[in-house]
Protein backbone atom coordinates (compact mmCIF):
# COMPACT_ATOMS: atom_id res chain seq x y z
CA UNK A 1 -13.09 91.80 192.14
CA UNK A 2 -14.58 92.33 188.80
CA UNK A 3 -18.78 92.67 188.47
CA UNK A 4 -20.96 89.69 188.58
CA UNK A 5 -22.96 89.09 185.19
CA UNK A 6 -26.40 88.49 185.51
CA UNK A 7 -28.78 86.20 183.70
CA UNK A 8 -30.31 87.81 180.25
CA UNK A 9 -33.53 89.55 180.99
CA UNK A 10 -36.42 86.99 180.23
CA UNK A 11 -33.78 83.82 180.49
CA UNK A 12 -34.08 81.91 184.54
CA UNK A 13 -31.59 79.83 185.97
CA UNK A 14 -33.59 76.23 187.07
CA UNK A 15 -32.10 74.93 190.66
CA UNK A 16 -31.86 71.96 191.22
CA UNK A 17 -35.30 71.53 193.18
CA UNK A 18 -36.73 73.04 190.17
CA UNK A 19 -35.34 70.83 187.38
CA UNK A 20 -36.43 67.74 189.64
CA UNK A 21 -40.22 68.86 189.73
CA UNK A 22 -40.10 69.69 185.97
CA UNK A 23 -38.60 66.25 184.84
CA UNK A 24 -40.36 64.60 186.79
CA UNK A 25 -43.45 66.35 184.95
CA UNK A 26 -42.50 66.15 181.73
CA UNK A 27 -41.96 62.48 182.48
CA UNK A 28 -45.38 62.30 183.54
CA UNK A 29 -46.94 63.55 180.83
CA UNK A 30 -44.59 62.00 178.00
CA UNK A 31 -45.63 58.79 179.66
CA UNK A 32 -49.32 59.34 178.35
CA UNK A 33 -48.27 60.83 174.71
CA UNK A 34 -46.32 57.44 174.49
CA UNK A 35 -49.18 55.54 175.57
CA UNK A 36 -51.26 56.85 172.61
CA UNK A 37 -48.53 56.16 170.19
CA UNK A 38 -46.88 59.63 170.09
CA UNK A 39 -42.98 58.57 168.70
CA UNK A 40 -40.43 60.86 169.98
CA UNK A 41 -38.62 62.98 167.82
CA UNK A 42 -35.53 65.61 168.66
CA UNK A 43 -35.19 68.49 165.91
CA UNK A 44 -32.32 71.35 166.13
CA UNK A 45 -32.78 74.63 168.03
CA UNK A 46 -31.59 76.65 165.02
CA UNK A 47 -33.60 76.92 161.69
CA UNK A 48 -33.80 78.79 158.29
CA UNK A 49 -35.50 81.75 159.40
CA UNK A 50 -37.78 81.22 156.18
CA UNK A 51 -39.21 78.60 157.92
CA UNK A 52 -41.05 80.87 160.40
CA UNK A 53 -41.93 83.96 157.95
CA UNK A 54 -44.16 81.74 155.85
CA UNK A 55 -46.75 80.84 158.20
CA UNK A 56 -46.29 82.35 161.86
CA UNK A 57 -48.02 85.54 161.47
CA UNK A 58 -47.27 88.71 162.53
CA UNK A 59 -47.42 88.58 166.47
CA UNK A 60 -45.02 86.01 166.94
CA UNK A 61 -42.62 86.80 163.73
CA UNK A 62 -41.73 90.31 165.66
CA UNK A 63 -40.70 87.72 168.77
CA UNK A 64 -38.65 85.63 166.95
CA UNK A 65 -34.82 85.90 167.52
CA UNK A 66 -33.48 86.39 163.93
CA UNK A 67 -29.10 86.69 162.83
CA UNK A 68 -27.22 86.45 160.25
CA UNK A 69 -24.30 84.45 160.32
CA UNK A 70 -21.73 83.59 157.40
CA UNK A 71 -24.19 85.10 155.01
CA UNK A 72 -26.92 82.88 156.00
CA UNK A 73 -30.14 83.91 157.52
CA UNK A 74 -30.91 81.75 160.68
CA UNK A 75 -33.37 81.81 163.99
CA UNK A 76 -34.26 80.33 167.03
CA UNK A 77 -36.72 78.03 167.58
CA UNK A 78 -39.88 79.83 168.58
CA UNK A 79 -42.25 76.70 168.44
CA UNK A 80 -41.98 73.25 167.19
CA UNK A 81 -44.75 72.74 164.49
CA UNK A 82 -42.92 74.49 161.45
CA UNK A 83 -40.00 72.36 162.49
CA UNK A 84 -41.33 69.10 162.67
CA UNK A 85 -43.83 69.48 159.37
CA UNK A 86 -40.26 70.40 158.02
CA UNK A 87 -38.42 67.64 159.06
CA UNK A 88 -41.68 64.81 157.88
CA UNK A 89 -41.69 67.22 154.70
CA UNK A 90 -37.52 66.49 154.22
CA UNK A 91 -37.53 62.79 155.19
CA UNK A 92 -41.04 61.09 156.06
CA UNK A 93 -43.09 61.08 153.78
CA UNK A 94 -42.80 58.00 152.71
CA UNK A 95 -43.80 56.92 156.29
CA UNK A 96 -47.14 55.49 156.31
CA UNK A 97 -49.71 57.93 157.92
CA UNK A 98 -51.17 59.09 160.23
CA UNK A 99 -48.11 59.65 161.82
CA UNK A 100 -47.96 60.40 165.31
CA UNK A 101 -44.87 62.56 166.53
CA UNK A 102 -44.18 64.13 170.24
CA UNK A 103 -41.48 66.28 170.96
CA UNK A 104 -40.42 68.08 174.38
CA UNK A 105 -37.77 70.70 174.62
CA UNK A 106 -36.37 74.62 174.69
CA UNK A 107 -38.32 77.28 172.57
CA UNK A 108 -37.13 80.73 172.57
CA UNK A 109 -39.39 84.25 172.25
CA UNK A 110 -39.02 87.82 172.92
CA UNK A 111 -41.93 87.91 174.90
CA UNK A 112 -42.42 90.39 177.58
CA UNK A 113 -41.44 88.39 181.36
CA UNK A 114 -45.10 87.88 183.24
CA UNK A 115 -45.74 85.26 185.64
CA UNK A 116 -44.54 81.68 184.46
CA UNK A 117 -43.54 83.75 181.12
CA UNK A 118 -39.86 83.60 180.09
CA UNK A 119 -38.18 84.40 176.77
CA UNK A 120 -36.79 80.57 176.94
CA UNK A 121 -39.24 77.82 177.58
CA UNK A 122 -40.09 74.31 177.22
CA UNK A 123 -42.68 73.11 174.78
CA UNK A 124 -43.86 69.48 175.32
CA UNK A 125 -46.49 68.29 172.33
CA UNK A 126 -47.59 66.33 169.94
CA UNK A 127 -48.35 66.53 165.81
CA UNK A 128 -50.76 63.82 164.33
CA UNK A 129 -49.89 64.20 160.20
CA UNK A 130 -52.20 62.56 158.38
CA UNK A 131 -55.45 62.34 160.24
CA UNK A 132 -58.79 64.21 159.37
CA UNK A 133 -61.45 66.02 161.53
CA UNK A 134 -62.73 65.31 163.70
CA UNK A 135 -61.18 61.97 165.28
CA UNK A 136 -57.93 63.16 165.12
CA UNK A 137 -58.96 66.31 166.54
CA UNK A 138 -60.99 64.78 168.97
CA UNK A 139 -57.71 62.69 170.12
CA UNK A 140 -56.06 65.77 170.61
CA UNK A 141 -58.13 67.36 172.67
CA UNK A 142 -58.51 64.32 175.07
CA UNK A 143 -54.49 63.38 174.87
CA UNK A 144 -54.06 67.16 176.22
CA UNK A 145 -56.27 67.04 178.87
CA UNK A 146 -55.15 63.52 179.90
CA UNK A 147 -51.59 64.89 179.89
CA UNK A 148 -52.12 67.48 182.47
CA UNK A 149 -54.36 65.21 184.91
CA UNK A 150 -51.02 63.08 184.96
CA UNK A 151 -49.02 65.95 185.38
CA UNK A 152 -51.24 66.89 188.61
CA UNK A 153 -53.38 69.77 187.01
CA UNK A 154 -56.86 68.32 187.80
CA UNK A 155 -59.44 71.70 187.14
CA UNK A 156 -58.93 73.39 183.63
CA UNK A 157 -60.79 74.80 180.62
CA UNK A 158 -60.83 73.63 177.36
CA UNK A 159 -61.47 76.74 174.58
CA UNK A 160 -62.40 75.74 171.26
CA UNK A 161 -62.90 77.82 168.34
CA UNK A 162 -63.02 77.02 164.62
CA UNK A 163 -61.22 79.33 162.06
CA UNK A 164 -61.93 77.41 158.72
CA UNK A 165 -65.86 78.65 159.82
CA UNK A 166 -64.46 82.23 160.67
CA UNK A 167 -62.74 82.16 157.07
CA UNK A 168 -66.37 79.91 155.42
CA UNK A 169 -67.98 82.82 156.60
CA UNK A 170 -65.70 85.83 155.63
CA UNK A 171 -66.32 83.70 151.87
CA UNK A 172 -69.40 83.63 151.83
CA UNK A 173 -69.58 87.14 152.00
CA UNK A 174 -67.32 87.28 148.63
CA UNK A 175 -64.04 88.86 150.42
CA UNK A 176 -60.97 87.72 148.91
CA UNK A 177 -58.49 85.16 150.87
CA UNK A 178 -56.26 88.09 151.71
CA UNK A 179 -58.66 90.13 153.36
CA UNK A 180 -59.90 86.85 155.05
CA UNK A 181 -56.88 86.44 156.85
CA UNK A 182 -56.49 90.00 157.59
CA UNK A 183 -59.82 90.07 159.29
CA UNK A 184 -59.60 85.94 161.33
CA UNK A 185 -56.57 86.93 162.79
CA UNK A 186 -57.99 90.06 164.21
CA UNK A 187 -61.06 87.98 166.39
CA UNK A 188 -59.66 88.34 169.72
CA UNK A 189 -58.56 92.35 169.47
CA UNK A 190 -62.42 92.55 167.31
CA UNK A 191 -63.50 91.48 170.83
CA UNK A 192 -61.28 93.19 173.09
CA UNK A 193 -61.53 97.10 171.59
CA UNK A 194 -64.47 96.80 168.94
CA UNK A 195 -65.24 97.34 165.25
CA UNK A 196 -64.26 101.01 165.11
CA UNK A 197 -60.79 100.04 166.63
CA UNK A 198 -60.38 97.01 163.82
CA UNK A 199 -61.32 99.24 161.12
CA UNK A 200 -59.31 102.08 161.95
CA UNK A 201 -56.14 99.17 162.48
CA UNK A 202 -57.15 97.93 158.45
CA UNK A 203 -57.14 101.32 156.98
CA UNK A 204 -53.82 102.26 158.61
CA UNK A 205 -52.73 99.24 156.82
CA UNK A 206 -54.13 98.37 153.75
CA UNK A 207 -53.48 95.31 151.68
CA UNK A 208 -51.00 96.04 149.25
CA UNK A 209 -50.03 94.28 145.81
CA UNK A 210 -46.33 94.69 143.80
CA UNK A 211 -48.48 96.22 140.99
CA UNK A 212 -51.77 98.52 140.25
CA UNK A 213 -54.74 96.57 139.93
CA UNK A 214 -55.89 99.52 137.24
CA UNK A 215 -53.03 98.49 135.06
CA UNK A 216 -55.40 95.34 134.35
CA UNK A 217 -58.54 96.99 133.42
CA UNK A 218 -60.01 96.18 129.99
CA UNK A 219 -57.87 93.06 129.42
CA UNK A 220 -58.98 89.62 130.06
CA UNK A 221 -57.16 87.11 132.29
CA UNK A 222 -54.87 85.00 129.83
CA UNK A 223 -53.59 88.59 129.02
CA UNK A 224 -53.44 90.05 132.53
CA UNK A 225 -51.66 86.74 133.33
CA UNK A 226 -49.07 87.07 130.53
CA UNK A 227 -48.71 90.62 131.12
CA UNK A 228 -47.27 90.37 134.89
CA UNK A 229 -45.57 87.35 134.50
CA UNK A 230 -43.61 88.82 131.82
CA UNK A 231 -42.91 92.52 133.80
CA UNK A 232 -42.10 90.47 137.09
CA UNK A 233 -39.58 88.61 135.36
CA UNK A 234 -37.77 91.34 133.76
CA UNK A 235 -38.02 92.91 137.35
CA UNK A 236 -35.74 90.02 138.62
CA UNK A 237 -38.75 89.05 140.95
CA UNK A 238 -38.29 85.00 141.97
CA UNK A 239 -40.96 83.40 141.10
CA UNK A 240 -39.28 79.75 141.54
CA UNK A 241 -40.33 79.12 145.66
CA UNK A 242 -42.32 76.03 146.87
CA UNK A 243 -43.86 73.53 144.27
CA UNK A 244 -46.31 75.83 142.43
CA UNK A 245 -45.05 77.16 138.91
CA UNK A 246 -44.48 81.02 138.58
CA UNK A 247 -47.54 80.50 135.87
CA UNK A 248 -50.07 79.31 139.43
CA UNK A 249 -48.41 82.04 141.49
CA UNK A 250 -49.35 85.02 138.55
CA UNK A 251 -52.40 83.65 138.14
CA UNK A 252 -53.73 83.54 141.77
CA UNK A 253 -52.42 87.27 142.10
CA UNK A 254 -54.12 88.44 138.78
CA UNK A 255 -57.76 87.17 140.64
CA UNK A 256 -56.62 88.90 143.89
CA UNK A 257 -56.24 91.92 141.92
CA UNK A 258 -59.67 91.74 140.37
CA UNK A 259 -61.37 91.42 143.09
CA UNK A 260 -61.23 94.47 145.82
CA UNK A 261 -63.98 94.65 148.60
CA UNK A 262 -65.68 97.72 149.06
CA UNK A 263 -65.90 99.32 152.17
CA UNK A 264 -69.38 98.42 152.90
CA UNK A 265 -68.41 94.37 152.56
CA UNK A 266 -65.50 95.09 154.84
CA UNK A 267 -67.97 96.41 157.35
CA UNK A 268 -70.69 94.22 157.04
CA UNK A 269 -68.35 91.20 157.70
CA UNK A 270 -66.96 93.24 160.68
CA UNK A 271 -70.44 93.40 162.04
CA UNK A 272 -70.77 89.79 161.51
CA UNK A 273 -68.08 88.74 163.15
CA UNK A 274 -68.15 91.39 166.35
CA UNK A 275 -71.68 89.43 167.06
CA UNK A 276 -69.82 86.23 166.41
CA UNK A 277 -66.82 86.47 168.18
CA UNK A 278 -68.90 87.42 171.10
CA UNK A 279 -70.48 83.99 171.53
CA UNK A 280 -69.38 81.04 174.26
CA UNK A 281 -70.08 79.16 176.16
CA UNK A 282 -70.91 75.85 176.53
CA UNK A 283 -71.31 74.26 174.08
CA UNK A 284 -74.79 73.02 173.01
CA UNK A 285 -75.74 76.38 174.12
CA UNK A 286 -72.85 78.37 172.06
CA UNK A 287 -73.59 75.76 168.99
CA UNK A 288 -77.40 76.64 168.98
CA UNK A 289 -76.45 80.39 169.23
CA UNK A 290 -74.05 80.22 166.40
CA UNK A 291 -76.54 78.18 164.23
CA UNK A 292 -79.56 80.70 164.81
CA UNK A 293 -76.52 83.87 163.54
CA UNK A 294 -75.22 82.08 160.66
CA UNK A 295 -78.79 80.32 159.97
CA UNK A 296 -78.58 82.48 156.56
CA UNK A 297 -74.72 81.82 155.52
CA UNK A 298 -73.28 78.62 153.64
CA UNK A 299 -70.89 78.14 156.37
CA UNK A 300 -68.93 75.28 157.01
CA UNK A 301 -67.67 74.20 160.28
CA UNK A 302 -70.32 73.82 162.96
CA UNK A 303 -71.33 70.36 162.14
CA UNK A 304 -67.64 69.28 162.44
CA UNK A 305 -67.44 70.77 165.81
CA UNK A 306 -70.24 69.25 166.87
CA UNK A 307 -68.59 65.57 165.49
CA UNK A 308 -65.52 66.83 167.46
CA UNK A 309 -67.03 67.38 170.65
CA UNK A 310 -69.36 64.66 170.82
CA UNK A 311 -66.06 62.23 170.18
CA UNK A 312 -64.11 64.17 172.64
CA UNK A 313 -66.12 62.72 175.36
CA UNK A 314 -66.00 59.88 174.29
CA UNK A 315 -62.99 59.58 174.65
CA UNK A 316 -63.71 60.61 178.66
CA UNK A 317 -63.74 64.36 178.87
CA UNK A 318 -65.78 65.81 181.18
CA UNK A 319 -68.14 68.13 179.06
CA UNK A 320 -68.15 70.16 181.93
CA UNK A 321 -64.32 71.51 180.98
CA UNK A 322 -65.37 71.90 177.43
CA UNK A 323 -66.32 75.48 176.57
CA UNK A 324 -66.86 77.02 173.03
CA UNK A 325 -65.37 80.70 172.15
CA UNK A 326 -65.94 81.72 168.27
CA UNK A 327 -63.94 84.87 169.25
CA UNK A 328 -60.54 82.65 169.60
CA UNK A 329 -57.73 83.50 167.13
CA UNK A 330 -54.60 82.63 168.29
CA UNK A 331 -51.46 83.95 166.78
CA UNK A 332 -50.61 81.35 164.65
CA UNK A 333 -51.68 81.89 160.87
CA UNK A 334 -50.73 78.25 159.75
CA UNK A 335 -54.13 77.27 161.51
CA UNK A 336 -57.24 76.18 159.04
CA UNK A 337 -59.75 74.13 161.37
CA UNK A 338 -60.37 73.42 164.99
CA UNK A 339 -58.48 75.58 167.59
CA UNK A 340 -58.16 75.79 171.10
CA UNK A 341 -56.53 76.76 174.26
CA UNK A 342 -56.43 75.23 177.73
CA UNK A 343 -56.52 77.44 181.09
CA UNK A 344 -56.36 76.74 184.74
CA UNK A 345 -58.52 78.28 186.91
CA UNK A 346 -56.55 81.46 187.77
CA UNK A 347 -56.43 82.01 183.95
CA UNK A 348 -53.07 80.72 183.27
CA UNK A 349 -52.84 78.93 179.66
CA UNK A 350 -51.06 76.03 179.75
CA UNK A 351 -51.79 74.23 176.47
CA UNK A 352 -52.70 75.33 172.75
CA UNK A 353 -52.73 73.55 169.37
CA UNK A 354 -55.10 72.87 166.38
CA UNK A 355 -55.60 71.80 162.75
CA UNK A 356 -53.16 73.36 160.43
CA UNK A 357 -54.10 71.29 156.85
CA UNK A 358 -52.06 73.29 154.81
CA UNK A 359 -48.61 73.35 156.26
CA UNK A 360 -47.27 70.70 154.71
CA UNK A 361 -48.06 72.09 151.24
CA UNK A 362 -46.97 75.35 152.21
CA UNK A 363 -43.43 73.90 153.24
CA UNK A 364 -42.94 72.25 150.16
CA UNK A 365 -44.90 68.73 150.37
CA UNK A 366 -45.50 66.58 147.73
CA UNK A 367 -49.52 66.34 148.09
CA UNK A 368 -51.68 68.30 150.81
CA UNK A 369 -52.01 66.31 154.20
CA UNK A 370 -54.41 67.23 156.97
CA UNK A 371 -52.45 67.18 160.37
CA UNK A 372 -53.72 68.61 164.01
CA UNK A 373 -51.36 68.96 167.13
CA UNK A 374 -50.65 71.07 170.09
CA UNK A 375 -48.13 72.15 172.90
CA UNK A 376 -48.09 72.61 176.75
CA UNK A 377 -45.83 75.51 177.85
CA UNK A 378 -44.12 73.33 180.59
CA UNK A 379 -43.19 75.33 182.53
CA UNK A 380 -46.84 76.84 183.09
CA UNK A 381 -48.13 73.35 183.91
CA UNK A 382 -46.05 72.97 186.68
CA UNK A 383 -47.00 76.37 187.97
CA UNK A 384 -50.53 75.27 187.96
CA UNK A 385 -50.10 71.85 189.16
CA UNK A 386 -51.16 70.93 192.70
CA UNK A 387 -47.40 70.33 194.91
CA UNK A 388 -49.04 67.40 195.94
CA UNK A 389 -48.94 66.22 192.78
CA UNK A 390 -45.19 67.25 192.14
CA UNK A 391 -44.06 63.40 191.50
CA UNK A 392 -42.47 61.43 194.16
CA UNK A 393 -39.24 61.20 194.09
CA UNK A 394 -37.02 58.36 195.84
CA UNK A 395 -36.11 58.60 199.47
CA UNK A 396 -32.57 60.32 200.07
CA UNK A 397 -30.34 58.52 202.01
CA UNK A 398 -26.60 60.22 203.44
CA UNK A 399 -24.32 57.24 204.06
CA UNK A 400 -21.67 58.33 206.56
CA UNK A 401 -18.57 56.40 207.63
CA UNK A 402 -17.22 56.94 211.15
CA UNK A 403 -13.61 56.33 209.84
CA UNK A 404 -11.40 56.17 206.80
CA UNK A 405 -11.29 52.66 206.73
CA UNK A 406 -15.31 52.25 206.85
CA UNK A 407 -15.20 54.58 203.64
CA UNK A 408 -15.47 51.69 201.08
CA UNK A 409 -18.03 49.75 203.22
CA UNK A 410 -19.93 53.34 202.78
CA UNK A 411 -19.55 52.89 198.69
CA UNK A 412 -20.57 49.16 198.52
CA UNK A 413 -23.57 50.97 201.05
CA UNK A 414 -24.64 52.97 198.41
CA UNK A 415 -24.73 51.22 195.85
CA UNK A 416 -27.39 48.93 196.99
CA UNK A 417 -29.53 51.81 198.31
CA UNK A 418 -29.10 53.32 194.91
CA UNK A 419 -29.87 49.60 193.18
CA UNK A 420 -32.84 49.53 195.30
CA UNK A 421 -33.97 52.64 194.58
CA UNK A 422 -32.73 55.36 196.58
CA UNK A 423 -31.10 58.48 195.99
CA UNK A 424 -27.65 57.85 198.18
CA UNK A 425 -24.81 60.29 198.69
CA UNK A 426 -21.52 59.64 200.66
CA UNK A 427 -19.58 62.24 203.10
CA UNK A 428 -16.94 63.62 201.01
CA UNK A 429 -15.79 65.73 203.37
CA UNK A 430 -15.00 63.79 206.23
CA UNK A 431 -17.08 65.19 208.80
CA UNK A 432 -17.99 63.48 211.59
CA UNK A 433 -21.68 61.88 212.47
CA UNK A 434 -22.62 64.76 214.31
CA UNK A 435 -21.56 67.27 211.60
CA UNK A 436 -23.35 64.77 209.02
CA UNK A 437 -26.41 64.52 210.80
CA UNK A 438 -26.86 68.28 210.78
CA UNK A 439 -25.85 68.68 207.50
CA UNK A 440 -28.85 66.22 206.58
CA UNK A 441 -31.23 67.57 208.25
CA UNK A 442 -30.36 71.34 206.82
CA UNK A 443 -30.72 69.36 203.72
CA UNK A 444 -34.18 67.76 204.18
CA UNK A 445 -32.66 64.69 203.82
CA UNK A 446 -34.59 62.05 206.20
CA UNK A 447 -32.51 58.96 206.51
CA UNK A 448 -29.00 58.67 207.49
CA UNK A 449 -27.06 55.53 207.29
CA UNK A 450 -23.98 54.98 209.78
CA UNK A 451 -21.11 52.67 209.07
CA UNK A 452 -18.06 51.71 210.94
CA UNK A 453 -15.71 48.87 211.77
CA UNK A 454 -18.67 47.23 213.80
CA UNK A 455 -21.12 47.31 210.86
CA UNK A 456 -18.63 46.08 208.42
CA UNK A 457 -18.22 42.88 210.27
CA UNK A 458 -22.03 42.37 210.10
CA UNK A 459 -22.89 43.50 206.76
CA UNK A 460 -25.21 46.01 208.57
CA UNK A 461 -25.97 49.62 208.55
CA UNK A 462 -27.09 51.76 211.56
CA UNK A 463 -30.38 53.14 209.78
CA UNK A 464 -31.59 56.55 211.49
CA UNK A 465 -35.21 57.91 210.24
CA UNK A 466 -34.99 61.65 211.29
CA UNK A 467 -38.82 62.27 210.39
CA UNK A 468 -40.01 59.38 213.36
CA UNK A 469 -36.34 59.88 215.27
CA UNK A 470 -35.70 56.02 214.90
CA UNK A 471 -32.64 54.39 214.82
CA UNK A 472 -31.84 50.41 214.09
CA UNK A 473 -29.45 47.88 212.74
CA UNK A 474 -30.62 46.59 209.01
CA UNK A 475 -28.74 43.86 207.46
CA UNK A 476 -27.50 44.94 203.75
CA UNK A 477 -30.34 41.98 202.96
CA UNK A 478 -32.70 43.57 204.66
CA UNK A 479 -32.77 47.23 203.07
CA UNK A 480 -36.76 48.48 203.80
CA UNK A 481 -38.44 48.55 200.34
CA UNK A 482 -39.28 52.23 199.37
CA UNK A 483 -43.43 53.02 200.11
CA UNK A 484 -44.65 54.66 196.91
């Protein structure tokens, strides 16, 4: 007998008890997204692996699974934003907005296995293109949390943080927009192991350009400008990607290269944002804190979290859930607003999205459009959710016949339970009642329906409950209504 083969490390098989509790969650909660408008949409598993190098970032690039196949460079999907701000880039904008998309199905990263962590999972969400801080934001926040009280998760945490302040801020101080990024998406280690680990992390990697910025020095721009854009070409470097001409792209990179941050800047903004990062709570508490820091700083941001969170519960949230973290990065670098993560109480995240308002420029669209969204990891939610919760499903009912020529009687049987809303299943093995009735039980199955040649001449069924131990004759007109 050859060797089994197991299941790829990180992959699970679902039973079937399994897939039941998870449909019947992500039923539950695609019931709400509908309710608010949310539009299904279904996009393909496999992409352009461009797609995902633009904007992802550098934590969840190294987890995506990359190949190369007839010459073309393709991956699996790791999340659904890039895909559907693709797909409304390709073939919807001429929808009118905002337009309000929902999604549920498999994602795929190399992350290492943890508890309700696999390297295939389902994202259920939502993207709102075309709607502006902070009422779409506000929806967002309130359609998420709604979604997992109908999914049975009833105590959670809502994290919010705000990157377009972290990146006002990093401005104000007069670092560049490379060095900005470098340093936002860096909040939660800045927290974790300090400024001294951060630092020594930026000069083990230092921002590097295809040329010398000292190769500009004593010319002005027009020149500078002329002067790459003419040795890029001859290099062979493509220049034709996106909608901005090569004229835009030489031009931005001739202003990165004049301007370098000293070290001191670097530091001072890492001292900044150490004291920043390190403030939440909640959050008129967290909002006065962060006012009194950045009291001195033309930074943008707090006033629209304030709008968002006063709207948010509004809309119903307790503000008891709501808590504010100015240390919360996330991984993914397409983010420009509003941010945040929802937790149960053992920690578990089970939700995360945010306001991404240059995506759909970034991917090619024909005019910039502000769009917010998030994702539940599915399979987390129905980790956290109480079993109680689990949705009910209908009653199971094993129709036996106590001879051959019952066995169509048994079929006709079923088909009513089924039409009235039972699950029914018929002996196809031609066991007895006996062997039947022990088979249901082993099966948790808790009624049992008994045909024969008596029943068939009176359109009855002998009805056994094995939870109570009752037993009685029901006319096929009389089948008991299910109790929900």
């Amino acid at each position: 007998m050859g060797s089994s083969i197991d299941a790829v490390r990180g992959m699970r098989d679902i039973l079937p008890s399994e897939v039941t509790v998870q449909r019947a969650t992500a039923a539950a909660i695609e019931r709400v997204l509908g309710a608010y408008g949310y539009e299904p949409i279904d996009l393909p598993i496999i992409e352009q692996r461009d797609l995902y190098l633009r904007k992802l970032g550098e934590e969840l690039v190294g987890k995506v699974y990359e190949f190369t196949f007839n010459g073309r460079d393709l991956a699996l999907r790791p999340e659904w934003t890039a895909s559907v701000l693709r797909a409304y880039v390709a073939r919807m904008q001429d929808q009118p907005l905002p337009l309000r998309l929902r999604y549920a199905g498999p994602v795929f990263r190399n992350e290492r296995p943890q508890r309700a962590t696999y390297r295939q999972f389902t994202q259920i969400g939502v993207e709102l293109i075309g709607g502006a801080a902070p009422r779409a934001d506000a929806e967002c926040l309130a359609l998420a949390c709604e979604g997992l009280v109908a999914a049975g998760v009833t105590r959670f945490t809502v994290r919010i943080g705000h990157i377009g302040l972290i990146r006002s801020l990093l401005a104000s101080l007069g670092l560049s927009e490379r060095t900005q990024g470098r340093l936002a998406w860096r909040l939660e280690r800045l927290r974790e192991h300090g400024v001294a680990a951060v630092r020594a992390e930026l000069d083990a990697h230092p921002a590097s350009f295809p040329v010398d910025p000292a190769l500009l020095d004593g010319i002005d721009d027009q020149r500078a400008e002329a002067l790459l854009l003419h040795a890029l070409r001859e290099i062979g470097v493509n220049l034709r990607f996106g909608t901005r001409p090569p004229e835009a792209i030489v031009g931005r990179l001739v202003r990165k290269l004049r301007r370098s941050e000293s070290s001191e800047q670097i530091d001072q903004a890492l001292e900044l944002l150490d004291r920043l990062c390190r403030i939440e709570g909640g959050p008129d508490e967290a909002l006065e804190r962060a006012g009194a820091l950045l009291r001195d700083y033309p930074v943008t941001g707090l006033e629209e979290l304030h709008a968002i969170l006063r709207l948010t519960t509004a809309h119903g949230v307790a503000p008891e859930c709501l808590k504010l973290d100015f240390g919360l990065g996330r991984g993914l670098h397409y983010y420009t607003g509003m941010i945040f993560e929802i937790y149960s109480d053992d920690g578990l995240q089970l939700c995360g999205g945010g306001r991404y308002d240059d995506l759909v420029n970034a991917l090619g669209g024909r005019q910039s459009t502000p769009a917010v969204g998030f994702a539940y990891g599915l399979e987390r939610v129905v980790a956290a959710a109480s079993p109680a919760a689990a949705l009910p499903c209908p009653p199971v009912v094993m129709v036996v016949a106590t001879d051959d020529g019952s066995y169509p009687y048994a079929l006709e049987v079923a088909r009513l339970l089924r039409a009235h809303g039972y699950t029914a299943m018929t002996d196809v093995r031609m066991r007895g009642v006996s062997s039947n009735l022990r088979d249901a039980d082993r099966r948790g199955v808790r009624f049992v329906a008994v045909v024969g040649a008596d029943e068939r001449a009176q359109r009855c069924m002998s009805w056994r409950d094995l939870e109570r131990h009752e037993e009685m004759l029901i006319a096929l007109t009389d089948i008991p209504p299910i109790k929900r």
